[in-house]
C-alpha atoms as a PDB file:
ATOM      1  CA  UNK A   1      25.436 107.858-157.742  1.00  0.00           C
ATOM      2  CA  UNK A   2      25.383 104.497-155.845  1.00  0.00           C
ATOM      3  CA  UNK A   3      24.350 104.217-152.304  1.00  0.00           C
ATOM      4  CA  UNK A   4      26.583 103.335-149.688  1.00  0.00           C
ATOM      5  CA  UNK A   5      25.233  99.927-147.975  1.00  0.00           C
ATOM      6  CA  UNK A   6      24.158 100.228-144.482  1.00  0.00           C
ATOM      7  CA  UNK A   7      27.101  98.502-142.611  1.00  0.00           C
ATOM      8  CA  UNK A   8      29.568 100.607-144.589  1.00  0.00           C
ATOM      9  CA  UNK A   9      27.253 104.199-143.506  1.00  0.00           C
ATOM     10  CA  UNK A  10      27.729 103.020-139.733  1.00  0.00           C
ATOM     11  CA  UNK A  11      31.060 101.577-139.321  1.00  0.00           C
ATOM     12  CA  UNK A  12      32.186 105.266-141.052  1.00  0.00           C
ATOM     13  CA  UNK A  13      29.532 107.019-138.346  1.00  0.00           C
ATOM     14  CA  UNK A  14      31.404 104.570-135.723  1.00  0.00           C
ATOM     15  CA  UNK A  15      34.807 106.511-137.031  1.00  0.00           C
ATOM     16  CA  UNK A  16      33.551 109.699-136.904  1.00  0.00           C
ATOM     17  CA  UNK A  17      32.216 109.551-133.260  1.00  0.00           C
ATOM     18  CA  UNK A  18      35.294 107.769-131.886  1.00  0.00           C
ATOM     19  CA  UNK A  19      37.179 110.494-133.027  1.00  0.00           C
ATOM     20  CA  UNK A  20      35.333 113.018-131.668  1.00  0.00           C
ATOM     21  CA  UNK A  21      35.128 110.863-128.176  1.00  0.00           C
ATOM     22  CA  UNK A  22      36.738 112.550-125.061  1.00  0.00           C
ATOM     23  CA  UNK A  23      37.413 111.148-121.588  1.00  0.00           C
ATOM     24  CA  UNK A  24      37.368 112.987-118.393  1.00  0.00           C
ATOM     25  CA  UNK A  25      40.297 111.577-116.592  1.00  0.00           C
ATOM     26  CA  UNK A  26      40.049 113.125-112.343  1.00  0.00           C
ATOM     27  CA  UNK A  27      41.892 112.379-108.807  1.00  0.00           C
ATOM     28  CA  UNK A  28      45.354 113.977-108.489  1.00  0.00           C
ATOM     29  CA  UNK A  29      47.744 110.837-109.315  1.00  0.00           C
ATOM     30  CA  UNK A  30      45.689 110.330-112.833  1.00  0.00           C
ATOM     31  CA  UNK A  31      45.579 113.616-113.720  1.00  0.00           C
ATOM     32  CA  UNK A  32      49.298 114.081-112.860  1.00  0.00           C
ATOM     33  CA  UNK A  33      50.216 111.438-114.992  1.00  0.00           C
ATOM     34  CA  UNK A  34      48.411 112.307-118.059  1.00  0.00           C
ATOM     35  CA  UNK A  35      49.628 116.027-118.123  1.00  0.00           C
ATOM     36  CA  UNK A  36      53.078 114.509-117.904  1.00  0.00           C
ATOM     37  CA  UNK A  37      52.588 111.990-120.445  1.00  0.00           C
ATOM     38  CA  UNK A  38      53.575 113.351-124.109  1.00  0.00           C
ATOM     39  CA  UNK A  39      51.305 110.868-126.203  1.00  0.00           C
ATOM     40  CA  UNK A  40      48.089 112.384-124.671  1.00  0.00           C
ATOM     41  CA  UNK A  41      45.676 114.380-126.539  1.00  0.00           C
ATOM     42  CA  UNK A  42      44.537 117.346-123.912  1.00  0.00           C
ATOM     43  CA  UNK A  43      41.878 119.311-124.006  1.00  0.00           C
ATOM     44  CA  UNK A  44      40.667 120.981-121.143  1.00  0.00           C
ATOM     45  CA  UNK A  45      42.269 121.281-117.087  1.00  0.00           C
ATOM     46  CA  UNK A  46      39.812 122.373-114.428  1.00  0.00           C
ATOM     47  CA  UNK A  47      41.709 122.563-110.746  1.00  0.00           C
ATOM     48  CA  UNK A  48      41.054 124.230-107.128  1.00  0.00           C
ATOM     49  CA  UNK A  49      43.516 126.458-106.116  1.00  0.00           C
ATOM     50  CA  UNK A  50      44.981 123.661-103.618  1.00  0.00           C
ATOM     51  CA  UNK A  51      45.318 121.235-106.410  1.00  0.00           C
ATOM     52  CA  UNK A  52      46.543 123.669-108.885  1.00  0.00           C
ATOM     53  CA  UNK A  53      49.920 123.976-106.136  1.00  0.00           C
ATOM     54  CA  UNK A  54      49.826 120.487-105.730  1.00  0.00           C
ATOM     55  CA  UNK A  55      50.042 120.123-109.691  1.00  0.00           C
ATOM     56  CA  UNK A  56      52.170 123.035-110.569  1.00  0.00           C
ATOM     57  CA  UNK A  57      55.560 121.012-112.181  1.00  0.00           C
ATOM     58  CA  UNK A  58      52.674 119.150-114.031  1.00  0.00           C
ATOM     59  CA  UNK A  59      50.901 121.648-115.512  1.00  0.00           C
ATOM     60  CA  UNK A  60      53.906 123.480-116.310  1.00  0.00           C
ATOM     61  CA  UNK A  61      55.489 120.592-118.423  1.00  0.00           C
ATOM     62  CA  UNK A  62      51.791 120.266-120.176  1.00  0.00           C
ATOM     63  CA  UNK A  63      51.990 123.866-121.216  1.00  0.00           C
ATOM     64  CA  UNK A  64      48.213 124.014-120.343  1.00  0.00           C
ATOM     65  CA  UNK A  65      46.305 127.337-118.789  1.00  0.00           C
ATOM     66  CA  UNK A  66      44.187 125.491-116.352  1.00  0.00           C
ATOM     67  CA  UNK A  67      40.658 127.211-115.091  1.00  0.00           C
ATOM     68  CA  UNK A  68      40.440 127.537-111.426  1.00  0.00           C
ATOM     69  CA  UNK A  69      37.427 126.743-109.691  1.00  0.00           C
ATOM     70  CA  UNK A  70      36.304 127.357-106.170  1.00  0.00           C
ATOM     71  CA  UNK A  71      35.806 123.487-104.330  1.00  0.00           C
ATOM     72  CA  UNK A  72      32.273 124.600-103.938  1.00  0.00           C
ATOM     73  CA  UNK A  73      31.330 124.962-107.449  1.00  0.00           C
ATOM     74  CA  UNK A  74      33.651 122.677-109.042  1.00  0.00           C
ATOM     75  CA  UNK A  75      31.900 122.751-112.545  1.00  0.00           C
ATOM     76  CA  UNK A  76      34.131 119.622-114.515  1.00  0.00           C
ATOM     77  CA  UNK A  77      31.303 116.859-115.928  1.00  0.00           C
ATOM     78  CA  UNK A  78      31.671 114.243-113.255  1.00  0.00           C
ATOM     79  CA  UNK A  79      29.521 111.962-112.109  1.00  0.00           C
ATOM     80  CA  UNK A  80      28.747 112.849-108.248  1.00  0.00           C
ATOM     81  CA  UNK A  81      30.272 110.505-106.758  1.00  0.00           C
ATOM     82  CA  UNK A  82      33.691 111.021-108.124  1.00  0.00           C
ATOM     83  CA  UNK A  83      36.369 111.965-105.661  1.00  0.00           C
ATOM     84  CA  UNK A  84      38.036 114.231-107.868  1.00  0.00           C
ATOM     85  CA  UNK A  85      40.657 115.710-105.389  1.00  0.00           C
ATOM     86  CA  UNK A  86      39.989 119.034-107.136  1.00  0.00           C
ATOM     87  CA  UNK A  87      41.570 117.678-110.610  1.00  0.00           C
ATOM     88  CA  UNK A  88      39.664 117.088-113.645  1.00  0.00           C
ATOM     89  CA  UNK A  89      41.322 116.733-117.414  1.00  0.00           C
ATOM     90  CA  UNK A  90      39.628 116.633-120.834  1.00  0.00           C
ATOM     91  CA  UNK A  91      41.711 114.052-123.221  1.00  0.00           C
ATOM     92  CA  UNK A  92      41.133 112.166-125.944  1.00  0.00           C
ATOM     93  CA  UNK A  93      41.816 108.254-125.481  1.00  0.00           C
ATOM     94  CA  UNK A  94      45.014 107.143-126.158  1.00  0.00           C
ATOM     95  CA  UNK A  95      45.578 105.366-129.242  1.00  0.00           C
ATOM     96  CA  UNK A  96      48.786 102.604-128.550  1.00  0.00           C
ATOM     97  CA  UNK A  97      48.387 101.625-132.109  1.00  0.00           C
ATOM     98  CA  UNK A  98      48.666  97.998-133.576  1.00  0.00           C
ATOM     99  CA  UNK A  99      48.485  94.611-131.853  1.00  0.00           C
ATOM    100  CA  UNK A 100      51.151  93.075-134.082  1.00  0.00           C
ATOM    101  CA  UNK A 101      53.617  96.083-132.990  1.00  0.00           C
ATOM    102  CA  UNK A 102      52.411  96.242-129.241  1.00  0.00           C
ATOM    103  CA  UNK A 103      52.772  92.393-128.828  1.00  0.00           C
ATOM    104  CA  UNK A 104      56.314  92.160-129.644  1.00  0.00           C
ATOM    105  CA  UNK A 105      57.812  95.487-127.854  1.00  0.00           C
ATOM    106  CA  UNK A 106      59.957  95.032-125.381  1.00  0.00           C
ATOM    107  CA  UNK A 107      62.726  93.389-124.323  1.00  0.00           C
ATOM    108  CA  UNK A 108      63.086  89.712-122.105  1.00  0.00           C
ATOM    109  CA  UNK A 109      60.129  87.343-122.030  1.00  0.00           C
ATOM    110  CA  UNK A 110      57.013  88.763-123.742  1.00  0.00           C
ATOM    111  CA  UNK A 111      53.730  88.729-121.376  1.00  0.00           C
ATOM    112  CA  UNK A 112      49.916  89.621-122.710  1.00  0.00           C
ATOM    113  CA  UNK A 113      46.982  89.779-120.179  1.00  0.00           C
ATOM    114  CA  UNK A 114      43.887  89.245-122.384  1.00  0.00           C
ATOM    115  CA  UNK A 115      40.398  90.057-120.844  1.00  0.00           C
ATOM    116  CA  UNK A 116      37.114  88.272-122.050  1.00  0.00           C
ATOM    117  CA  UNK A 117      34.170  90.641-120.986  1.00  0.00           C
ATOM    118  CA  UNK A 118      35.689  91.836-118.051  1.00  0.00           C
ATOM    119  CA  UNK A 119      33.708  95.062-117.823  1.00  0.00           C
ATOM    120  CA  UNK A 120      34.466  96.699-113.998  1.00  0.00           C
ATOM    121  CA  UNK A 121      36.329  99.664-114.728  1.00  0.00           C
ATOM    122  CA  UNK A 122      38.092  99.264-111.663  1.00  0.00           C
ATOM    123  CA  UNK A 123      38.831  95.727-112.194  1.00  0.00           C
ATOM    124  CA  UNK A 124      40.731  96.850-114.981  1.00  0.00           C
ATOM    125  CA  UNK A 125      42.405  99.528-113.961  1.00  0.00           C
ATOM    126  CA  UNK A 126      43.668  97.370-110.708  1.00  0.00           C
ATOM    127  CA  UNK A 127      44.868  94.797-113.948  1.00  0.00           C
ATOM    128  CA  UNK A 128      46.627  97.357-115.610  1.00  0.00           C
ATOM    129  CA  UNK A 129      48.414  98.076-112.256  1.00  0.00           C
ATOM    130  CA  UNK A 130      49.627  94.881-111.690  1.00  0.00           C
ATOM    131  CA  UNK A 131      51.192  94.104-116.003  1.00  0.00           C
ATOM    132  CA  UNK A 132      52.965  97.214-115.250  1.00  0.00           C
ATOM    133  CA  UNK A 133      54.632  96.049-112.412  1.00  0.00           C
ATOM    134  CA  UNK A 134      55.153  92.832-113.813  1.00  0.00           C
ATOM    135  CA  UNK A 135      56.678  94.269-117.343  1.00  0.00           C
ATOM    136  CA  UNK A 136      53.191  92.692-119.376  1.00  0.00           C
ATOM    137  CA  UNK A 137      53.451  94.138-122.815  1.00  0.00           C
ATOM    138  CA  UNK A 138      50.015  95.015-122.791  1.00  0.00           C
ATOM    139  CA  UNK A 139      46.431  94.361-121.205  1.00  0.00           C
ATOM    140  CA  UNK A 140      43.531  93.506-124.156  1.00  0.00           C
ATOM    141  CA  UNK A 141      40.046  93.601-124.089  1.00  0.00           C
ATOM    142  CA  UNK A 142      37.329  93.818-126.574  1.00  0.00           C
ATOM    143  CA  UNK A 143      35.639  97.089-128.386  1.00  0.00           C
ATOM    144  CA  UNK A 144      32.099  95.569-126.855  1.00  0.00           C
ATOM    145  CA  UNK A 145      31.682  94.072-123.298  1.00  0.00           C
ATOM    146  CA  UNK A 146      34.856  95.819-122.282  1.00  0.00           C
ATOM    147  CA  UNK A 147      35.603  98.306-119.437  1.00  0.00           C
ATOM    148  CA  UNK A 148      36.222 101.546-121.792  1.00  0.00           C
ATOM    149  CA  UNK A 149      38.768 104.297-120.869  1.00  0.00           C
ATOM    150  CA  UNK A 150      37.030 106.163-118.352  1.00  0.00           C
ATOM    151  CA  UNK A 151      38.177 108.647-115.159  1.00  0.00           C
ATOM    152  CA  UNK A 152      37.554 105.510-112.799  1.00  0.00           C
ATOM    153  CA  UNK A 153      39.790 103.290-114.717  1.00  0.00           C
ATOM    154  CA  UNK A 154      41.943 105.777-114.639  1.00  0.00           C
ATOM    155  CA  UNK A 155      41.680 106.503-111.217  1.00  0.00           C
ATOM    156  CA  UNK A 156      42.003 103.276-110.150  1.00  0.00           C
ATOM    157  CA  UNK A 157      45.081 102.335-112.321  1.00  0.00           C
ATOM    158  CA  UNK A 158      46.554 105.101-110.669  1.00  0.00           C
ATOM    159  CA  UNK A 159      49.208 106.386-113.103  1.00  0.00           C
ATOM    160  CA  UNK A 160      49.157 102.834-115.136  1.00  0.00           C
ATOM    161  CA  UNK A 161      46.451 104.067-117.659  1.00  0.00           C
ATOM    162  CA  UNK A 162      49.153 105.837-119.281  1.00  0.00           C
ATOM    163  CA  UNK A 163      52.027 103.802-119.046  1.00  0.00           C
ATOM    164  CA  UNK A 164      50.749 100.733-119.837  1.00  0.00           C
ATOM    165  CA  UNK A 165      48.691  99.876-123.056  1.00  0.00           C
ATOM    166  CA  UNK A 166      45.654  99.054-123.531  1.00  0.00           C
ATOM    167  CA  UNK A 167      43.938  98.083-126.598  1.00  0.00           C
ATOM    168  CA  UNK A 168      40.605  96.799-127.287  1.00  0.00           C
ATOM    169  CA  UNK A 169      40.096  94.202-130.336  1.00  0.00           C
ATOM    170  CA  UNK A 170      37.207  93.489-132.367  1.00  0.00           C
ATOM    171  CA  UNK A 171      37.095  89.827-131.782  1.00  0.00           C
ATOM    172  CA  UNK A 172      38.744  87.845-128.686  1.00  0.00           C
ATOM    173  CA  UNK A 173      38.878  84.358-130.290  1.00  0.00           C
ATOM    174  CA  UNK A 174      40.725  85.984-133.615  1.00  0.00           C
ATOM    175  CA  UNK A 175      42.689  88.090-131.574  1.00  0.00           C
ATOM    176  CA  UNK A 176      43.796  84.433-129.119  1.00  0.00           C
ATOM    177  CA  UNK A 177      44.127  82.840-132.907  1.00  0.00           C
ATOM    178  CA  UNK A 178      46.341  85.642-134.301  1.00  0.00           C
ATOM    179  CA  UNK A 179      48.685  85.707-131.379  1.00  0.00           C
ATOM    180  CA  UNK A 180      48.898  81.955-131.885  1.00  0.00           C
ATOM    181  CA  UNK A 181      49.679  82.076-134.954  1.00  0.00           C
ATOM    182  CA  UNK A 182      52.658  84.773-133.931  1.00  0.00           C
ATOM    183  CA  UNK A 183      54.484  82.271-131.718  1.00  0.00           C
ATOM    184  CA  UNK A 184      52.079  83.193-128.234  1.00  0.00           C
ATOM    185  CA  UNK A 185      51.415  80.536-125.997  1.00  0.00           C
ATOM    186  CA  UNK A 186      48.085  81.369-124.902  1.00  0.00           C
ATOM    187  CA  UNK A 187      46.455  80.324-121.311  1.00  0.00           C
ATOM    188  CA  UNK A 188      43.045  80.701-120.422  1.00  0.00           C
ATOM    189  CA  UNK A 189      42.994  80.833-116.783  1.00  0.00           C
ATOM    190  CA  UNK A 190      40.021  78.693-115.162  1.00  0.00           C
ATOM    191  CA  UNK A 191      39.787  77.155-111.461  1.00  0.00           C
ATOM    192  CA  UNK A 192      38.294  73.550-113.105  1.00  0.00           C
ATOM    193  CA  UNK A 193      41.470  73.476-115.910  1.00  0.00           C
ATOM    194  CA  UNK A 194      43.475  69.825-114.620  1.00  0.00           C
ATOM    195  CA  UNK A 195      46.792  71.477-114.791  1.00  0.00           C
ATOM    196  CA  UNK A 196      48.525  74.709-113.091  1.00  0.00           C
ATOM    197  CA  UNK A 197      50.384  77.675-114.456  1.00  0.00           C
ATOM    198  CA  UNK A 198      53.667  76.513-113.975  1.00  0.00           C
ATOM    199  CA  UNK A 199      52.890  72.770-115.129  1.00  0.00           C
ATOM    200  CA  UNK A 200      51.805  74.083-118.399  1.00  0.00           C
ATOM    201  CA  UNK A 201      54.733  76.613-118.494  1.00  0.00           C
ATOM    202  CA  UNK A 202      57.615  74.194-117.538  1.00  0.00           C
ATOM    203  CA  UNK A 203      60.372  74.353-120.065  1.00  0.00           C
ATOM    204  CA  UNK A 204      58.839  76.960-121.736  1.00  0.00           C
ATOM    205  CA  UNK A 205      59.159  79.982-119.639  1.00  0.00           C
ATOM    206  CA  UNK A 206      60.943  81.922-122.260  1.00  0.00           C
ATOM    207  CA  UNK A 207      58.104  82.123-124.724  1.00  0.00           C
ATOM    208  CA  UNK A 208      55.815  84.854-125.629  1.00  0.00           C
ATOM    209  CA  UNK A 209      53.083  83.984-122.946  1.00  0.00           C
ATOM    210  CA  UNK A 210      49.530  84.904-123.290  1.00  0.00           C
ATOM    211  CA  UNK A 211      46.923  84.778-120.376  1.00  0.00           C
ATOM    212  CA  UNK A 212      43.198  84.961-120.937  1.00  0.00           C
ATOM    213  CA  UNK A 213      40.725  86.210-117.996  1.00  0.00           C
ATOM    214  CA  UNK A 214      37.255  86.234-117.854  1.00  0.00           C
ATOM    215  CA  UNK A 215      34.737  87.951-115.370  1.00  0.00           C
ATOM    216  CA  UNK A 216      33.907  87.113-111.998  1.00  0.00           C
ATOM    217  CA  UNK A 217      31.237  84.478-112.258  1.00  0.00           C
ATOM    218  CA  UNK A 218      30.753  83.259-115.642  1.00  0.00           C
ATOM    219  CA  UNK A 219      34.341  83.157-116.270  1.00  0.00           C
ATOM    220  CA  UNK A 220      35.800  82.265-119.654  1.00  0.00           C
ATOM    221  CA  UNK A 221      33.074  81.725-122.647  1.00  0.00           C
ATOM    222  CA  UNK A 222      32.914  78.741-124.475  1.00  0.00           C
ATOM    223  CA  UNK A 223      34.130  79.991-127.783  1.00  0.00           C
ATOM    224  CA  UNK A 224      37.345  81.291-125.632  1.00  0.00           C
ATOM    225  CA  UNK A 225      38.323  77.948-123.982  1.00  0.00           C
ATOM    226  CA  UNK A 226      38.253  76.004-127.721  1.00  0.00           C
ATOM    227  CA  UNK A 227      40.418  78.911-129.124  1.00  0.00           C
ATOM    228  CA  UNK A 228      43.321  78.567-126.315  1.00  0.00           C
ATOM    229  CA  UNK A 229      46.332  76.313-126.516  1.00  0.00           C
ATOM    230  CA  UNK A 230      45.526  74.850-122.465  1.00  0.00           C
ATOM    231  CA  UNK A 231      43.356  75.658-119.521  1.00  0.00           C
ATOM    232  CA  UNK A 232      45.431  76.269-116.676  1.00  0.00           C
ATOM    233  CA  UNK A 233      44.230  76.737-112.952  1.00  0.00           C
ATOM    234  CA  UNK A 234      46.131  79.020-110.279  1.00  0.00           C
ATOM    235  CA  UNK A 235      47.301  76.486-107.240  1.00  0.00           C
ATOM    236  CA  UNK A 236      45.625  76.829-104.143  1.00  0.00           C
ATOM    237  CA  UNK A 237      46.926  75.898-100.699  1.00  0.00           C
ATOM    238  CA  UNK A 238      43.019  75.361 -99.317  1.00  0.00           C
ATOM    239  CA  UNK A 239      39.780  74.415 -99.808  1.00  0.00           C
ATOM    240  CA  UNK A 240      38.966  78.264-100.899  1.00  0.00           C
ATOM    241  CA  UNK A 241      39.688  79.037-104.556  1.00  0.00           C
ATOM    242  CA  UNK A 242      38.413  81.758-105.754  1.00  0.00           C
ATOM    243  CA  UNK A 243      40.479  85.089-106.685  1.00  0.00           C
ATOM    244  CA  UNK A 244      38.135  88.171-108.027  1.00  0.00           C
ATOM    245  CA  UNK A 245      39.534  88.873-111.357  1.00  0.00           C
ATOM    246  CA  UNK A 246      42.114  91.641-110.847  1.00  0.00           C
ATOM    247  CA  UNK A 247      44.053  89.564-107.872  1.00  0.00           C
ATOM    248  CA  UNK A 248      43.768  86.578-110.226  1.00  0.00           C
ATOM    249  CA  UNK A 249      45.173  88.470-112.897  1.00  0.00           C
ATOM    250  CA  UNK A 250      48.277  89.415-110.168  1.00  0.00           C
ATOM    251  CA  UNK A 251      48.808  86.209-109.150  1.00  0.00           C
ATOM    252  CA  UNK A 252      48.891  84.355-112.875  1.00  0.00           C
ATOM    253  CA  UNK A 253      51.203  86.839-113.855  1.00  0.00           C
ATOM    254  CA  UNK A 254      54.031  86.774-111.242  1.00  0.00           C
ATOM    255  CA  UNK A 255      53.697  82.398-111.610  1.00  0.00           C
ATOM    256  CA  UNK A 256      54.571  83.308-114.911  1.00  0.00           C
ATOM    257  CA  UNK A 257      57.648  85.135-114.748  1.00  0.00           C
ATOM    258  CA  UNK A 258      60.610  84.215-117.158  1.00  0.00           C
END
């Protein structure tokens, strides 16, 4: 019998653990949300008795038998310094399926907030925040060099985690290319780029909009600013311009209403 190659043995051993992968979402708003929300996979609910009243339509619309636990020995997997308000829930990630379905759902003017190796897990759950409240279809970031779906993310998304999705491709520049090639206008957002938001968006603020974001610091890579179709800079009224990425990613989105 022939022998699997390597790359084929891993990428199925890649499968297999991402299947079995779990996330320990805690705080009361996150854990609220994700006992409410019907595409979540749950596994496990570990409350105080004060959050267990607090959460009581919640868990009864989950139909999950949560363990109570004294606040003293609260025994969920967390790191220390989590404040987990006394809620803690096992789930597996969420899967939001494919970009080609995600990109075009929706009704009105279609808005993507891309993320190149923006990897603060509250970063990105203060980004996922802020395209929920401004109707993106989804936030994207990359398998690698990504925040992953964690309890902080969570936490700080407040609710938005499972609301709004979030999928991580393989490749940023083929994921800028494919959405290109879909109809996207795609912005990389950069404080050196010689033209704003709304210069690059005038007459066209009924397309499918893409904007790209990269980390505090380095900013966008190379490779991302030749796969873009313009650089585009937020307008400042001062000599200060700089915006940590999660304001930034506020800001660019509400100058880019339809």
């Amino acid at each position: 019998m022939a022998k699997k190659p390597k790359w084929v043995v891993e990428k199925e051993q890649a499968r297999k653990a991402s299947a079995n992968e779990t996330v320990w979402l805690f705080g009361l708003h996150a854990v609220r949300d994700a006992l409410m929300n019907p595409r979540r996979d749950r596994l496990r609910l570990i409350l105080t008795p004060n959050a267990a009243e607090k959460l009581t339509e919640a868990v009864a619309a989950s139909g999950m038998t949560p363990e109570i636990h004294d606040p003293r020995r609260f025994d969920a997997p967390l790191d220390p310094g989590s404040v987990h308000q006394g809620a803690a829930l096992e789930v597996k990630p969420l899967d939001w399926g494919r970009l080609e379905d995600v990109a075009f759902a929706g009704q009105g003017a279609l808005r993507l907030v891309l993320l190149d190796r923006v990897t603060d897990p509250h970063n990105v759950g203060a980004i996922l925040r802020s395209a929920e409240v401004f109707g993106a279809q989804a936030v994207i970031g990359t398998r690698h060099h990504a925040a992953p779906e964690t309890g902080a993310l969570a936490k700080t998304a407040s609710g938005a985690l499972e609301r709004q999705p979030y999928l991580r491709e393989r490749n940023l520049a083929e994921t800028i290319q494919t959405l290109r090639d879909m109809g996207y206008l795609v912005l990389g957002l950069d404080g050196e780029a010689g033209q704003t938001i709304e210069e690059a968006l005038e007459g066209r603020r009924d397309s499918p909009v893409a904007l790209v974001f990269g980390a505090e610091g380095p900013g966008l890579r190379p490779k991302t600013k030749d796969t873009v179709d313009a650089l585009v800079r937020i307008d400042f009224a001062g000599e200060f311009g700089s915006l940590n990425v999660s304001n930034a990613a506020a800001v660019a989105l509400y100058a880019a209403r339809a």
